[in-house]
N, C-alpha and C. Protein backbone atom coordinates (compact mmCIF):
# COMPACT_ATOMS: atom_id res chain seq x y z
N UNK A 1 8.67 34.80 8.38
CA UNK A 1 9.01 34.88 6.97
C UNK A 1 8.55 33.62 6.25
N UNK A 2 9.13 32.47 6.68
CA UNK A 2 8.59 31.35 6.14
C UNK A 2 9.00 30.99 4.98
N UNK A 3 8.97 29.66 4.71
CA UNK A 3 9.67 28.72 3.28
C UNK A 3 9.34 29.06 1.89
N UNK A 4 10.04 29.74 1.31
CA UNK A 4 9.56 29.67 -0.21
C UNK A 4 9.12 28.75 -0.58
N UNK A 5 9.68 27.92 -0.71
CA UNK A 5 9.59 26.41 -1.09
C UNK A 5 7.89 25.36 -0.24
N UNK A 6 8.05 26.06 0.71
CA UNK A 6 6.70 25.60 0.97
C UNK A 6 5.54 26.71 0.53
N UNK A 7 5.60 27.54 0.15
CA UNK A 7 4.76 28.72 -0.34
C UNK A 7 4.14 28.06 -2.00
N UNK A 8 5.30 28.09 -2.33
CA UNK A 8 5.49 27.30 -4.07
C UNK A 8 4.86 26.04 -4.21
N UNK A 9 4.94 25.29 -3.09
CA UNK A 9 4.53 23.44 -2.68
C UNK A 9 3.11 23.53 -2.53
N UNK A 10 2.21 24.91 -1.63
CA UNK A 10 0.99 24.82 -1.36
C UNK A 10 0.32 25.17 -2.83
N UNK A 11 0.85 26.10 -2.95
CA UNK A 11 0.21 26.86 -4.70
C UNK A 11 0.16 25.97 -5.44
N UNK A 12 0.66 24.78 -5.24
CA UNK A 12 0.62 23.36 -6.49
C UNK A 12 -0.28 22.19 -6.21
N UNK A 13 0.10 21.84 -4.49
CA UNK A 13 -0.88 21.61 -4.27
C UNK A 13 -2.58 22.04 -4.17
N UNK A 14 -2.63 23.43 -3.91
CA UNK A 14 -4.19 24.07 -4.32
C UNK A 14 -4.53 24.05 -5.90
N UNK A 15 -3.54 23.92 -6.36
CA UNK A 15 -3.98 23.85 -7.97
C UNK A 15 -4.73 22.19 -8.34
N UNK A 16 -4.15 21.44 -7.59
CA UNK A 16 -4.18 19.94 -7.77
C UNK A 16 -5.58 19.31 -7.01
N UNK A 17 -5.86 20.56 -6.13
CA UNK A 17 -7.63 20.56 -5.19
C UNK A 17 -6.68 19.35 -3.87
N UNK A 18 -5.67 19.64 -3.23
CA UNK A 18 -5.13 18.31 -2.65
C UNK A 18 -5.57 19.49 -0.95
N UNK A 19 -6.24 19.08 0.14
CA UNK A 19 -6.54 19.70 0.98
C UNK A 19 -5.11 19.35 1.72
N UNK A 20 -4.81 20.77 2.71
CA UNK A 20 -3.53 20.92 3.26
C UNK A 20 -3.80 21.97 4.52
N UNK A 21 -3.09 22.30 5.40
CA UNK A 21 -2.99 23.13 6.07
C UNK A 21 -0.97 23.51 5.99
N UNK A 22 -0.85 25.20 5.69
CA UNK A 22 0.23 25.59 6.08
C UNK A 22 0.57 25.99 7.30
N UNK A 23 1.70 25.57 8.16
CA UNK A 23 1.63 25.95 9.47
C UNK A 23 2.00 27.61 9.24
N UNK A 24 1.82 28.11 10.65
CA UNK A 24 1.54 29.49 10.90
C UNK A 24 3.38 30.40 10.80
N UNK A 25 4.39 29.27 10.64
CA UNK A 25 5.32 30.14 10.51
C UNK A 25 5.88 29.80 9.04
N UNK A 26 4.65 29.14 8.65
CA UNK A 26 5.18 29.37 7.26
C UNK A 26 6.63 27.96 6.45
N UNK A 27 6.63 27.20 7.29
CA UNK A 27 7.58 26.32 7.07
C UNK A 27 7.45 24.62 7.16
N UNK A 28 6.12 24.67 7.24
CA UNK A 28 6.13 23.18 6.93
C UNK A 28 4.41 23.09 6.28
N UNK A 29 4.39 21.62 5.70
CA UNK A 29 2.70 21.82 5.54
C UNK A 29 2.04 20.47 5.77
N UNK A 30 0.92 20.40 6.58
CA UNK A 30 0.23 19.09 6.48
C UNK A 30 -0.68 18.58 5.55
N UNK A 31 -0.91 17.78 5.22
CA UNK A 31 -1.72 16.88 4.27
C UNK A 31 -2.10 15.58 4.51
N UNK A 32 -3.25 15.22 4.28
CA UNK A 32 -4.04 13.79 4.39
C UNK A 32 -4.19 12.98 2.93
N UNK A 33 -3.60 11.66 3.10
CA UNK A 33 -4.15 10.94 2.14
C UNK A 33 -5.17 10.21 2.12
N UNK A 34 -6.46 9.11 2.13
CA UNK A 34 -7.05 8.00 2.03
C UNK A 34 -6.46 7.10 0.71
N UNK A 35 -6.09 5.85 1.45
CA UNK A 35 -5.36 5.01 0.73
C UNK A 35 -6.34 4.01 0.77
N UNK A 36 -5.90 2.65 -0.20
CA UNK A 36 -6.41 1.83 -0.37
C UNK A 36 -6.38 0.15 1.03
N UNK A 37 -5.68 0.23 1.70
CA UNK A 37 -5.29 -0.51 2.36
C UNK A 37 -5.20 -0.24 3.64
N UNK A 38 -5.42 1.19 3.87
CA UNK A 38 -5.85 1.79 5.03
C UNK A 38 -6.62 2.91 5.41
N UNK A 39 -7.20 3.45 6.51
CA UNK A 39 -7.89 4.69 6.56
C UNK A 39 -6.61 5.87 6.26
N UNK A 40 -7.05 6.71 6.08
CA UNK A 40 -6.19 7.85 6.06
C UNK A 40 -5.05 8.22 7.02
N UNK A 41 -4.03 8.76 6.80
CA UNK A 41 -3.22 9.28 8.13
C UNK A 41 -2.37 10.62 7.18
N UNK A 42 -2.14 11.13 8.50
CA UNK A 42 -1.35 12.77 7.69
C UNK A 42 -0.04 12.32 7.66
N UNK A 43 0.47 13.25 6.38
CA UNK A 43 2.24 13.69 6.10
C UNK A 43 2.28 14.74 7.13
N UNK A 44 3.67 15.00 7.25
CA UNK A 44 3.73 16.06 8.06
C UNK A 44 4.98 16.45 6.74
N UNK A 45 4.97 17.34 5.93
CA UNK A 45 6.13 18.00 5.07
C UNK A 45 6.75 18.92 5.59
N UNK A 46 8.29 19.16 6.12
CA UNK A 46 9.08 20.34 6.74
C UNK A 46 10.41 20.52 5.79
N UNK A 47 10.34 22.06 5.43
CA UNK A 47 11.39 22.32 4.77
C UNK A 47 12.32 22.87 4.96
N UNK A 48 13.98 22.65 4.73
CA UNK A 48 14.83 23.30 5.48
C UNK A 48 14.78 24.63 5.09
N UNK A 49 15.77 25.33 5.85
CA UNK A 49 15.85 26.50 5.83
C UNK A 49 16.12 27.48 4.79
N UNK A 50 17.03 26.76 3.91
CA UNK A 50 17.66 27.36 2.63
C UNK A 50 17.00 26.68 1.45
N UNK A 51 15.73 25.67 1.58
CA UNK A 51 14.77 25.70 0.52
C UNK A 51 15.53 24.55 -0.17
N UNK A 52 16.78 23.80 0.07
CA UNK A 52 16.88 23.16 -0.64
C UNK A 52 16.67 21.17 -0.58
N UNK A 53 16.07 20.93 0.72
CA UNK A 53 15.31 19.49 1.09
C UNK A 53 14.20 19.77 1.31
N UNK A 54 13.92 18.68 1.76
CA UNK A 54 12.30 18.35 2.58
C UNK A 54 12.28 17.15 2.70
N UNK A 55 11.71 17.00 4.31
CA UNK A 55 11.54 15.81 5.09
C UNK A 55 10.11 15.59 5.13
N UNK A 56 9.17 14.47 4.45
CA UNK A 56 8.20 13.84 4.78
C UNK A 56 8.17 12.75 6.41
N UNK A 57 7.16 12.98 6.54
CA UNK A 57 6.85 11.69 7.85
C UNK A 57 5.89 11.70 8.00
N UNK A 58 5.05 10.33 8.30
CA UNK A 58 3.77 10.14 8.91
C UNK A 58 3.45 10.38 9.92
N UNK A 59 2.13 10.44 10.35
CA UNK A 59 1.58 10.41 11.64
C UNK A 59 1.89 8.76 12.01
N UNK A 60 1.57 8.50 13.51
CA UNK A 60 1.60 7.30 13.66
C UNK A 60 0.74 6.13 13.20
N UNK A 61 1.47 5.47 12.27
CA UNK A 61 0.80 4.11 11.59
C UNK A 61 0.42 3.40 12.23
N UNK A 62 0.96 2.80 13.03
CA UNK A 62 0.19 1.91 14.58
C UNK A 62 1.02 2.15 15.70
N UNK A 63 0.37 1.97 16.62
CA UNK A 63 1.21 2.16 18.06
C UNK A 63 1.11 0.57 19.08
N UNK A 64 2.06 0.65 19.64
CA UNK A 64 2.00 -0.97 20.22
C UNK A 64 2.22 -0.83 21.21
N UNK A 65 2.16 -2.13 22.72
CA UNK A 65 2.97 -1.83 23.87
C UNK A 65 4.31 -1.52 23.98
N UNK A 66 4.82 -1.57 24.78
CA UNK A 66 6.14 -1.80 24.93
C UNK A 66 6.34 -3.46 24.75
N UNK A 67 5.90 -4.36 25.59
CA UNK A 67 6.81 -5.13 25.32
C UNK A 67 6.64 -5.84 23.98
N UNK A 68 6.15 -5.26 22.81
CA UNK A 68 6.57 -5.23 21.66
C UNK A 68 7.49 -4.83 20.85
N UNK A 69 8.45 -3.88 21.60
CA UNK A 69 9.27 -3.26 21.09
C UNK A 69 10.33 -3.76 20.10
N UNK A 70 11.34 -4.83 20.63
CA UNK A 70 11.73 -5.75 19.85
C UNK A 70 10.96 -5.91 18.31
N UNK A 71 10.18 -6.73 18.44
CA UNK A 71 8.79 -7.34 17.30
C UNK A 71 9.70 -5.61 16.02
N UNK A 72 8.80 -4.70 16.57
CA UNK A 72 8.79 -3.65 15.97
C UNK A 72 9.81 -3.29 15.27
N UNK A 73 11.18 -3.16 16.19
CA UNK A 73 12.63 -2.85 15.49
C UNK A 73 12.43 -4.17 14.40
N UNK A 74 12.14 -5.38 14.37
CA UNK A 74 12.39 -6.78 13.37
C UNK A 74 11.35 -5.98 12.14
N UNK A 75 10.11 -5.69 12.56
CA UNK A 75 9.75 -5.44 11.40
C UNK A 75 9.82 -4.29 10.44
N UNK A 76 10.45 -3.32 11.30
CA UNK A 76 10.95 -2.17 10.73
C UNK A 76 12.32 -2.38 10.22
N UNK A 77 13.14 -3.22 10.52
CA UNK A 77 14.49 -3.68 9.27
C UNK A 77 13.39 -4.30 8.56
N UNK A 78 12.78 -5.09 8.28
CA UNK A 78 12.51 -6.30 7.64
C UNK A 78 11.37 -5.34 6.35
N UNK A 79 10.63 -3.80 6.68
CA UNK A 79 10.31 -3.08 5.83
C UNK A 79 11.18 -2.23 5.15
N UNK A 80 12.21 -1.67 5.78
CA UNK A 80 13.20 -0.90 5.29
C UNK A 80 14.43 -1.82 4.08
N UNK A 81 14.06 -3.10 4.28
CA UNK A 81 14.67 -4.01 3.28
C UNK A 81 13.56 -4.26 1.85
N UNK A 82 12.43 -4.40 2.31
CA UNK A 82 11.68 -4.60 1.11
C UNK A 82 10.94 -3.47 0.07
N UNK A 83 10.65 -2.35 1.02
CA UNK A 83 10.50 -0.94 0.33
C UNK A 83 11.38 -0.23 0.40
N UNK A 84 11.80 -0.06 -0.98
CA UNK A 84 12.94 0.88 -1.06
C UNK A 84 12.26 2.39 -0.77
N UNK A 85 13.42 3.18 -0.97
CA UNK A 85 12.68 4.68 -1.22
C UNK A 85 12.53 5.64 0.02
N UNK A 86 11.70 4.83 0.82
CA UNK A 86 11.36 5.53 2.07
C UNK A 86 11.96 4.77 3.47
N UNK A 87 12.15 5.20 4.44
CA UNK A 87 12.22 4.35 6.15
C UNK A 87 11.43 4.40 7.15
N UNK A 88 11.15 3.39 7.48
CA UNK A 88 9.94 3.14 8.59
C UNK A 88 10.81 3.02 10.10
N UNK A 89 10.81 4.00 10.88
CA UNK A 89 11.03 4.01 12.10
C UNK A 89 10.22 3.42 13.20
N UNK A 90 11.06 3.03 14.20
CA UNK A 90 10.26 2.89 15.60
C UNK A 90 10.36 3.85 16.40
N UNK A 91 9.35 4.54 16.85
CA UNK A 91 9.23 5.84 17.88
C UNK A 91 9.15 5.14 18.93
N UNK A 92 10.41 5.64 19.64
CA UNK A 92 10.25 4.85 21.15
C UNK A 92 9.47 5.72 22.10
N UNK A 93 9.22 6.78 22.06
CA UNK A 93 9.19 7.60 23.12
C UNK A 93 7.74 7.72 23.23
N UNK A 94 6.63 7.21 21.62
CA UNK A 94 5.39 7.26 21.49
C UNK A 94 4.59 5.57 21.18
N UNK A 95 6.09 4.90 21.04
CA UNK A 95 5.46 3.40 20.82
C UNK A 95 4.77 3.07 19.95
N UNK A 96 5.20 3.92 18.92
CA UNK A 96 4.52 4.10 17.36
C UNK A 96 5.92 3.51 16.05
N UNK A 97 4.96 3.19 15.17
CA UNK A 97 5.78 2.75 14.01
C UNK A 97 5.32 3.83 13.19
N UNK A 98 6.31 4.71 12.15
CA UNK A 98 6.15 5.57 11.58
C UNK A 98 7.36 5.73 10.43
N UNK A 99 6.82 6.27 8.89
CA UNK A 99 7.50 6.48 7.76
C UNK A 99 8.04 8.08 7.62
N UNK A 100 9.04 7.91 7.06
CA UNK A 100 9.92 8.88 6.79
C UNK A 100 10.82 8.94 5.37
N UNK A 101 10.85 10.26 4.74
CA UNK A 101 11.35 10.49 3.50
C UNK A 101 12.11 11.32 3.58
N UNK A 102 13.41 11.96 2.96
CA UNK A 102 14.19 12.64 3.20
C UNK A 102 14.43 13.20 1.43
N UNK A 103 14.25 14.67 0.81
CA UNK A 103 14.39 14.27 -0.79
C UNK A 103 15.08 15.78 -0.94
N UNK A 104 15.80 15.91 -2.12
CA UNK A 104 16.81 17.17 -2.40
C UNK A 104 15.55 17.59 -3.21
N UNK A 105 15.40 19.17 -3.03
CA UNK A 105 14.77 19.63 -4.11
C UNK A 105 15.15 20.90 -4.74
N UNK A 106 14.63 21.65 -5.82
CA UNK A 106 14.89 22.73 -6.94
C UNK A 106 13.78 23.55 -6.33
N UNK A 107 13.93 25.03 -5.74
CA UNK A 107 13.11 25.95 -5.77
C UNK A 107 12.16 25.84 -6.68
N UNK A 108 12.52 26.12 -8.25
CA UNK A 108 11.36 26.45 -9.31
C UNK A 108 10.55 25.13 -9.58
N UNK A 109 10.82 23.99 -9.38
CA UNK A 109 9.94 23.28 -9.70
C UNK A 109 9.78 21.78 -8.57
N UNK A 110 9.60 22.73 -7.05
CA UNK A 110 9.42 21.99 -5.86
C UNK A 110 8.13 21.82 -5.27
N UNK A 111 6.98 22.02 -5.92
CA UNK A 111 5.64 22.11 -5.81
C UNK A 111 5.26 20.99 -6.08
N UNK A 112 5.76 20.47 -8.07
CA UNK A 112 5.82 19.47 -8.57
C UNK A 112 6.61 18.05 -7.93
N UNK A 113 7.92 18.59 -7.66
CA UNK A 113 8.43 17.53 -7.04
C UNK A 113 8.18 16.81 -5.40
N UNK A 114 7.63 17.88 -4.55
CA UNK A 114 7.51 17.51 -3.58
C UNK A 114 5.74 17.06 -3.44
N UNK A 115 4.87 17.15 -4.58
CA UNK A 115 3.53 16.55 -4.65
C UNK A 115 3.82 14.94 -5.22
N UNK A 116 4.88 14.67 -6.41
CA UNK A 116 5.17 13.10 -6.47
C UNK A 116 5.78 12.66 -5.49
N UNK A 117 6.53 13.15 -4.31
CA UNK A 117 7.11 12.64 -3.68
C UNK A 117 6.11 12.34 -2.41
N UNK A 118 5.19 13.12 -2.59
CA UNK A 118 4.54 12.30 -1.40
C UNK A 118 3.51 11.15 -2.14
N UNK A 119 2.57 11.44 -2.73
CA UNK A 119 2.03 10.62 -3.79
C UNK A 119 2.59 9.29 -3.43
N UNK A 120 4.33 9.25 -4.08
CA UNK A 120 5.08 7.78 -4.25
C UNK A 120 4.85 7.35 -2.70
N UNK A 121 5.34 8.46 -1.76
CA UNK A 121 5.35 8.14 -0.03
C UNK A 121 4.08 7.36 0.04
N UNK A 122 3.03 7.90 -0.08
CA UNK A 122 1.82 7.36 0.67
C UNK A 122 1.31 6.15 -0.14
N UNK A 123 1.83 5.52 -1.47
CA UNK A 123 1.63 4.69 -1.88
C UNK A 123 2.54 3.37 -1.54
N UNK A 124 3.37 4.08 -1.09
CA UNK A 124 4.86 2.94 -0.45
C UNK A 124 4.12 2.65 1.12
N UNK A 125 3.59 3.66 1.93
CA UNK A 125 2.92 3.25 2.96
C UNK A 125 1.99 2.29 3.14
N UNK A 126 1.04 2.63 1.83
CA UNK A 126 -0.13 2.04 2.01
C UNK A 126 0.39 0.21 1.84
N UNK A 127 1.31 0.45 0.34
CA UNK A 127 1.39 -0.78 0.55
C UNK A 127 2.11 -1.92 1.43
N UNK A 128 2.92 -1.27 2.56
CA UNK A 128 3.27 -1.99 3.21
C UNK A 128 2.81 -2.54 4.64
N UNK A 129 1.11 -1.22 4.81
CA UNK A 129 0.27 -1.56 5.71
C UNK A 129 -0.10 -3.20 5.60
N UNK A 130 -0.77 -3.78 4.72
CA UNK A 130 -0.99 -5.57 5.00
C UNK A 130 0.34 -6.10 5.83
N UNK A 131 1.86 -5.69 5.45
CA UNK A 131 2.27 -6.69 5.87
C UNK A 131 2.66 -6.22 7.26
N UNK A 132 2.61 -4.84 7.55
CA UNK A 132 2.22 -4.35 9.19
C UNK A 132 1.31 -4.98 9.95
N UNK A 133 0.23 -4.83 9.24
CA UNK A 133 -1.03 -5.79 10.30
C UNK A 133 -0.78 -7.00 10.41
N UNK A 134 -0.50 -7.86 8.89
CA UNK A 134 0.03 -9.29 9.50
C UNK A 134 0.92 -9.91 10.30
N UNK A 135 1.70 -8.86 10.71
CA UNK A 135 2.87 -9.00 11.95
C UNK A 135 2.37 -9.00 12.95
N UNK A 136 1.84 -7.76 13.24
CA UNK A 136 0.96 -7.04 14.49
C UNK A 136 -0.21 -7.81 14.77
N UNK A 137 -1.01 -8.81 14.03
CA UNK A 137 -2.09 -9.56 14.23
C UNK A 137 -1.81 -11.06 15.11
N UNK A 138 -0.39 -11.66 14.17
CA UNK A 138 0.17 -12.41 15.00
C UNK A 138 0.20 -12.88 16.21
């Protein structure tokens, strides 16, 4: 059956020429940005069931060893303090640092809202890539 709300989200995005893939059951959708501060990486957009959230997340922004792990949790408080809006997790299980959005939305006009909301996402990413690498370069 699949997400209204993601049905409504692609139709806005194809209006906007923004390239996407809808997954096959109809309930979530991927998308690529190219940003200024980094190469590209995908959203992954999933919508709940009753149409009324949606969870953004990145693909993995960088991946590190383990015994970086520590480092990682410091700089993931230390981003989650300076960019508001969104949260940057540590994936332990992939050893990846990765962003996440969580946003309430309106059926009739969730196409619109969930295209600024990634927009703002991938601009909050991009800009906090410099101070990712300058940690990670360290």
């Amino acid at each position: 059956m699949g997400s209204m709300a993601a049905k409504i989200t692609a139709a806005y995005f194809e209006s906007r020429n923004l390239d996407f893939m809808i997954s096959d059951d109809g309930s979530s959708i991927v998308t690529q940005f190219e940003l200024e501060n980094m190469d590209g990486f995908n959203v992954f957009i999933r919508f709940d069931d009753g149409d009324h959230t949606v969870n953004l997340r990145t693909s993995s922004i960088i991946t590190f060893p383990e015994t970086k792990m520590n480092e990682m949790y410091a700089l993931a408080n230390a981003l989650n303090s300076r960019f508001r809006w969104i949260k940057f997790i540590v994936d332990e299980k992939d050893k990846s640092l990765v962003a996440s959005d969580d946003a309430v939305i309106q059926l009739d006009s969730c196409g619109e809202e969930v295209f600024e909301c990634s927009i703002h996402f991938a601009k909050i990413v991009d800009a906090a890539y410099p101070v990712i690498m300058g940690i990670i370069s360290v």
